[in-house]
Protein backbone atom coordinates (compact mmCIF):
# COMPACT_ATOMS: atom_id res chain seq x y z
CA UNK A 1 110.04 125.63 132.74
CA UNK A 2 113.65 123.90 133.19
CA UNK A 3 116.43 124.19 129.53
CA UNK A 4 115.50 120.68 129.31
CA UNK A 5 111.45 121.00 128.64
CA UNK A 6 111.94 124.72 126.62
CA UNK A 7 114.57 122.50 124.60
CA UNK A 8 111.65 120.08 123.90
CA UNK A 9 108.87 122.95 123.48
CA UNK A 10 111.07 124.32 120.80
CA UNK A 11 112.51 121.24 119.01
CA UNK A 12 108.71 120.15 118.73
CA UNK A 13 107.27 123.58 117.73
CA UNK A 14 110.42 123.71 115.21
CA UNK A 15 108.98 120.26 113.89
CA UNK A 16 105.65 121.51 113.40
CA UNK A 17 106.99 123.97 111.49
CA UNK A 18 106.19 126.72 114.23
CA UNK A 19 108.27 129.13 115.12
CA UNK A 20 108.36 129.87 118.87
CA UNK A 21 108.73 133.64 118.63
CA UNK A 22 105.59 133.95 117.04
CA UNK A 23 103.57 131.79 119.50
CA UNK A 24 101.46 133.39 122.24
CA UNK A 25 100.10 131.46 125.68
CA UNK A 26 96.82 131.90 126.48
CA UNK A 27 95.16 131.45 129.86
CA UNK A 28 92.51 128.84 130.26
CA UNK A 29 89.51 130.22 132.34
CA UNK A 30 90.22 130.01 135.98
CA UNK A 31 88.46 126.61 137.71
CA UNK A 32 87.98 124.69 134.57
CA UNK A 33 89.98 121.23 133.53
CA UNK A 34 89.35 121.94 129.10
CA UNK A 35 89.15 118.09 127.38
CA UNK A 36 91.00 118.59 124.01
CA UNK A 37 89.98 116.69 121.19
CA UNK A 38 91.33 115.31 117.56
CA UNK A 39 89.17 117.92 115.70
CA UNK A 40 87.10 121.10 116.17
CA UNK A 41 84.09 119.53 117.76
CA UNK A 42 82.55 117.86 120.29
CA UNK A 43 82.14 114.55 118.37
CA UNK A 44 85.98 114.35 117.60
CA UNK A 45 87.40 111.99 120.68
CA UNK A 46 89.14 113.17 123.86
CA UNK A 47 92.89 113.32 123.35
CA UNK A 48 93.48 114.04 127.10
CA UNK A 49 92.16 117.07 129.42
CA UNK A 50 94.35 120.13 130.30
CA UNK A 51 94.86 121.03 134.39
CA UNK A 52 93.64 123.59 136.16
CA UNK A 53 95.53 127.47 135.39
CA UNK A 54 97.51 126.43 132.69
CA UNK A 55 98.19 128.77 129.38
CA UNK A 56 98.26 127.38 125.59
CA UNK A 57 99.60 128.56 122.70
CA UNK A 58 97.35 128.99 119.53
CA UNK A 59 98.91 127.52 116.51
CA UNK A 60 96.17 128.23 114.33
CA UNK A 61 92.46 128.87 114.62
CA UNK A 62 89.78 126.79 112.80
CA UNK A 63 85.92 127.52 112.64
CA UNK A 64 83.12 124.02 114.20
CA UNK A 65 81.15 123.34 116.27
CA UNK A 66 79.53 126.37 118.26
CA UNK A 67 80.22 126.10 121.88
CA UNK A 68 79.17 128.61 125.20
CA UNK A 69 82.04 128.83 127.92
CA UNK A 70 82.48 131.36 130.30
CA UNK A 71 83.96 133.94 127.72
CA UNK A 72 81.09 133.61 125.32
CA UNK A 73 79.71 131.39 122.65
CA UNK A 74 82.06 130.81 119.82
CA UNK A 75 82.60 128.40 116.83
CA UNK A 76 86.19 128.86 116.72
CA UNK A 77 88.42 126.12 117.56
CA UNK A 78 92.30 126.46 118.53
CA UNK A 79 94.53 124.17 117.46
CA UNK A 80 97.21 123.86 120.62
CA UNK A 81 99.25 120.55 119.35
CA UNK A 82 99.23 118.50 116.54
CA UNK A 83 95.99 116.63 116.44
CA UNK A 84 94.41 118.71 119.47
CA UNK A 85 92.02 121.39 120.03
CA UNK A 86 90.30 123.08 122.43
CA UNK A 87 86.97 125.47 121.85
CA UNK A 88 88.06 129.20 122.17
CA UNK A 89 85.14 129.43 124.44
CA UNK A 90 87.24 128.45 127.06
CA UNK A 91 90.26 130.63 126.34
CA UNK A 92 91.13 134.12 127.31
CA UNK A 93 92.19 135.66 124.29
CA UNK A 94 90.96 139.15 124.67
CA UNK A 95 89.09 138.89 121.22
CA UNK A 96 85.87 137.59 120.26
CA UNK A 97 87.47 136.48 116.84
CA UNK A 98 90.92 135.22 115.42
CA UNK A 99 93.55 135.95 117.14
CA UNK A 100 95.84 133.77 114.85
CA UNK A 101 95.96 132.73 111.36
CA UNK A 102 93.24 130.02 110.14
CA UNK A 103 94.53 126.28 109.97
CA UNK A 104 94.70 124.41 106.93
């Protein structure tokens, strides 16, 4: 990551009212593109879809919709942006529960 896009990671996490020390990436599973939607389910539209090897960071956790990925079946939904989430069943988090605080 050039100055110019941690400049831009930071101004926008400093928006959200995130601070960027506290933030951890996650790795998505290995061979899987992750569609992250508006809300914590499957029925909540496609905001765009994540490439291949990339880490997140989790902003907050949320429970929905129960999904099965390849690290397990989960309810728990991680909020990565504003407006976007992605199931934790797709996340390597070493945890099978919260691994950050609960949004809302």
């Amino acid at each position: 990551m050039g100055v110019d896009e941690t400049k831009e990671a930071a101004t926008a996490a400093e928006l959200d009212g995130v601070s960027t020390m506290s933030v951890v990436r996650y790795p998505i599973a290995p061979g899987y593109r992750v569609n992250v939607r508006s809300g914590p389910g499957t029925q909540h539209r496609i905001v765009r879809t994540l490439a291949l090897d990339v880490r997140v960071p989790i902003y907050c956790q949320t429970p929905g919709e129960w999904i099965s990925g390849p690290y397990g079946t989960t309810n728990i939904w991680d909020n990565i942006a504003s407006g976007e989430f992605i199931s934790d069943a797709y996340v390597k988090t070493g945890s099978d529960g919260y691994v950050a605080k609960r949004c809302g």
